[in-house]
N, C-alpha and C. Protein backbone atom coordinates (compact mmCIF):
# COMPACT_ATOMS: atom_id res chain seq x y z
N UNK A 1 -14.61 19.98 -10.49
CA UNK A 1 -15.99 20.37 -10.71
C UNK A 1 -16.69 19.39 -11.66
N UNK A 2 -15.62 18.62 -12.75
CA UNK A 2 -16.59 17.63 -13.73
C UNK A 2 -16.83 16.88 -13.13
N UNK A 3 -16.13 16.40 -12.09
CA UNK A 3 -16.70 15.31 -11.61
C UNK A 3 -17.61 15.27 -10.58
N UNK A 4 -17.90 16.20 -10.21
CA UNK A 4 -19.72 16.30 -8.69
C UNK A 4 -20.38 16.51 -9.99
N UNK A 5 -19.73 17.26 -10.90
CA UNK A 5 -21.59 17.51 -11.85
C UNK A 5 -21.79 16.25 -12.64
N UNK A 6 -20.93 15.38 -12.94
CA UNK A 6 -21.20 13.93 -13.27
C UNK A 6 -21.63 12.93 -12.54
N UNK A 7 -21.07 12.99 -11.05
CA UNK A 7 -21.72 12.51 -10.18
C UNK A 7 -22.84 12.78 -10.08
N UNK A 8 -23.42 13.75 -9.99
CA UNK A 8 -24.38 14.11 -9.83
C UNK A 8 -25.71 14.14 -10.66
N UNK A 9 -25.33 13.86 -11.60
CA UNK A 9 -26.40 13.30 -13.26
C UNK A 9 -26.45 11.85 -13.17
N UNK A 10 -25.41 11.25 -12.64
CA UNK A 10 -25.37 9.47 -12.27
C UNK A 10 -26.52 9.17 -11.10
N UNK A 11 -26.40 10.11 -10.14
CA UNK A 11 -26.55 9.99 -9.07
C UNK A 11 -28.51 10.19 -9.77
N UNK A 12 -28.60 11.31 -10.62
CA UNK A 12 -29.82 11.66 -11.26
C UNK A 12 -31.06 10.50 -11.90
N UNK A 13 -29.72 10.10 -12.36
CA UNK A 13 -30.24 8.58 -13.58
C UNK A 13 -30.82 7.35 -12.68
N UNK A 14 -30.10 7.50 -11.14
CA UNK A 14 -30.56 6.00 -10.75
C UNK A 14 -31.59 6.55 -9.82
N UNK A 15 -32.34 8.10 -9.66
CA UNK A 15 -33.33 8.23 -9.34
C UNK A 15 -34.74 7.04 -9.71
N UNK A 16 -34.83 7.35 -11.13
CA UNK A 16 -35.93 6.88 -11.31
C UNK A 16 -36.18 4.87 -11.62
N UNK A 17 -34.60 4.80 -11.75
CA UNK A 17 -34.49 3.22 -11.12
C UNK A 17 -34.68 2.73 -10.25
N UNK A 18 -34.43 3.65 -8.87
CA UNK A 18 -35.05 3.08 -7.56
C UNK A 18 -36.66 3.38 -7.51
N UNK A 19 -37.02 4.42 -8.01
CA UNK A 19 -38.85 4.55 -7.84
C UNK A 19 -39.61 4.03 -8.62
N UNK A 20 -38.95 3.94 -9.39
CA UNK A 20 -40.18 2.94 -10.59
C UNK A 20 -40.08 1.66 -10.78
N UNK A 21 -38.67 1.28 -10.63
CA UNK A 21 -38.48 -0.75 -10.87
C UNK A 21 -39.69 -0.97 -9.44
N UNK A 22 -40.58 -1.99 -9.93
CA UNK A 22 -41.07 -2.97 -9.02
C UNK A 22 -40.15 -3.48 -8.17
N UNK A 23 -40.39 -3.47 -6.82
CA UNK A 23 -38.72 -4.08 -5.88
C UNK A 23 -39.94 -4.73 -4.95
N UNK A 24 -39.42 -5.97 -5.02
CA UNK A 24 -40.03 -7.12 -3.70
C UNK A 24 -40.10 -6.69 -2.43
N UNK A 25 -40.65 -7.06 -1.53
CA UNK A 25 -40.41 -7.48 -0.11
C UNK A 25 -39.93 -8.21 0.77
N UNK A 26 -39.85 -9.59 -0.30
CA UNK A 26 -39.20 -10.30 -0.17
C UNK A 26 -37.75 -10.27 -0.07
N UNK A 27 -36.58 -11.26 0.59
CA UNK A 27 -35.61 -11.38 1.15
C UNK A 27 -34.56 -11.76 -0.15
N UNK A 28 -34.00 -11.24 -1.08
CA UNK A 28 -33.07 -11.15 -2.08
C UNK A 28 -31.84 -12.05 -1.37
N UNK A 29 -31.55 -12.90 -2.00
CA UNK A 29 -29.97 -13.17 -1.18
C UNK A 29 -28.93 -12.55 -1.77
N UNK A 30 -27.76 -12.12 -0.78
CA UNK A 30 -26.60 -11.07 -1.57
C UNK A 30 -25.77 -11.73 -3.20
N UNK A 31 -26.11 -12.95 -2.62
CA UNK A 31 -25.01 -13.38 -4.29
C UNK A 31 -25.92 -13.00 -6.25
N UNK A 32 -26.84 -12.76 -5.48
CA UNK A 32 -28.12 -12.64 -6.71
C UNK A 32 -27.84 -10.88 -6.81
N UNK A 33 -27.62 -10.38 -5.63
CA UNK A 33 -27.71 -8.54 -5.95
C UNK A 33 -26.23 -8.66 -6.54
N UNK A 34 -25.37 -8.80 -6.20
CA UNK A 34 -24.12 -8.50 -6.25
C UNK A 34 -23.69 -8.19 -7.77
N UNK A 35 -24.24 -9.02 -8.72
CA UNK A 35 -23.79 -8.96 -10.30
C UNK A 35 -24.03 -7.88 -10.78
N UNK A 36 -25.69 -7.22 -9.96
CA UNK A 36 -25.92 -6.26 -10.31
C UNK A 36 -25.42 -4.68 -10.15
N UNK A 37 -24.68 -4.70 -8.74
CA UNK A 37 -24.08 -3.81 -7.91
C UNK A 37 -22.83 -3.84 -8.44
N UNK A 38 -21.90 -5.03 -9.14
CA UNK A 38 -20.98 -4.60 -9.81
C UNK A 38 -20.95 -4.47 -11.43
N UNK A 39 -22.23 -4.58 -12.15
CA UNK A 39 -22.23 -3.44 -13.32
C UNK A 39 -22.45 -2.77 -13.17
N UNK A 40 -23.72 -2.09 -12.28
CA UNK A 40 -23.83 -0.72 -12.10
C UNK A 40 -22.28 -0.18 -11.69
N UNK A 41 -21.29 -0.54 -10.47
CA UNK A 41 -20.22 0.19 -10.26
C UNK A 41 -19.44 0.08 -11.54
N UNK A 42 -19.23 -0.90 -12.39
CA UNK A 42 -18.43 -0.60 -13.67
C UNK A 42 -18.86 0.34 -14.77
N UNK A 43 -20.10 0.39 -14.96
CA UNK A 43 -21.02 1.73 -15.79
C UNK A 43 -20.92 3.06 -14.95
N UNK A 44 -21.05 3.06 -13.94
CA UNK A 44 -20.26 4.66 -13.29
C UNK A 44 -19.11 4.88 -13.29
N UNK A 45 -18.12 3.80 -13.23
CA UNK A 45 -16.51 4.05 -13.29
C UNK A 45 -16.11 4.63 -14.85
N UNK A 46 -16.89 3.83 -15.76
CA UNK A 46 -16.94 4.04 -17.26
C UNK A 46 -17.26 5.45 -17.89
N UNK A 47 -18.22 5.76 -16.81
CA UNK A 47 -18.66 7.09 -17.32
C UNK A 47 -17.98 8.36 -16.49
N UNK A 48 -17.94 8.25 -15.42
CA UNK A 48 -16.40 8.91 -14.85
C UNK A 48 -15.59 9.01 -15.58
N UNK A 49 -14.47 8.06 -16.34
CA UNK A 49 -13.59 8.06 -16.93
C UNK A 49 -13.42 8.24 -18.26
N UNK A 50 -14.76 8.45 -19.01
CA UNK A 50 -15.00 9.29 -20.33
C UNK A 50 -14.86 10.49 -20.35
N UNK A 51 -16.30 10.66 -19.76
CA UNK A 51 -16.35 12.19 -19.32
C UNK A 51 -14.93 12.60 -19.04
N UNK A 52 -14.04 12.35 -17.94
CA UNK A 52 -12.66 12.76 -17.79
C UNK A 52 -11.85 13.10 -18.37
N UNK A 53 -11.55 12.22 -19.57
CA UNK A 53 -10.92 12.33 -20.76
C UNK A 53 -11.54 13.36 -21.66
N UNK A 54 -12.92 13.43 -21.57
CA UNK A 54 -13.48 14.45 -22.98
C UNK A 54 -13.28 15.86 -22.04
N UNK A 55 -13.33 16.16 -20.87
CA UNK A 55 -12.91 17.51 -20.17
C UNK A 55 -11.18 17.64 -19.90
N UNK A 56 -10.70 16.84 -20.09
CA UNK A 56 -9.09 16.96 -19.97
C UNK A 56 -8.51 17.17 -21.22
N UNK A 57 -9.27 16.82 -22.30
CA UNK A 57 -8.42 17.06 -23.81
C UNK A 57 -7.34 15.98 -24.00
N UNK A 58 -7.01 15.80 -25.33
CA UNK A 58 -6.12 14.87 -26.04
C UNK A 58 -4.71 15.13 -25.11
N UNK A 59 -4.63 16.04 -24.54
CA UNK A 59 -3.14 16.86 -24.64
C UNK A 59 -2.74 16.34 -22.80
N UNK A 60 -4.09 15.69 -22.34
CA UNK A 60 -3.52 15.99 -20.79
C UNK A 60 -2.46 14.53 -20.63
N UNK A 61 -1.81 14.79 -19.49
CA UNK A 61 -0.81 13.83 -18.86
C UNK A 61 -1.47 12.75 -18.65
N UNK A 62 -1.14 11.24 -19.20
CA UNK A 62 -1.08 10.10 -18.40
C UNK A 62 -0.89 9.77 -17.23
N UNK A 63 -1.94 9.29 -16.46
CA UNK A 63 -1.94 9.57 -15.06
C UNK A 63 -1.03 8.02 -14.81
């Protein structure tokens, strides 16, 4: 369950990044998006895996 309702506040946050950033029309080439597509995936993995830990407690098993 922590994790759809975290997903789901992530999923919240990049609402207003897609409607409000100014975004071109123009033709982006993939090597220019890409840096960006993998911090954003490392800042959701990050926050997945906090959150995880702060709902599992000191005490849970090493996965």
């Amino acid at each position: 369950m922590w994790f759809w309702l975290t997903m789901l506040a992530i999923g919240a946050l990049h609402v207003p990044l897609i409607l409000f950033i100014p975004w071109t029309t123009r033709w982006i080439p993939a090597p220019v998006i890409i840096p960006f597509a993998i911090a954003d995936l490392i800042v959701v993995l990050a926050i997945v895996s906090v959150v995880g830990k702060l709902v599992e407690g000191p005490n849970a098993p090493e996965a």
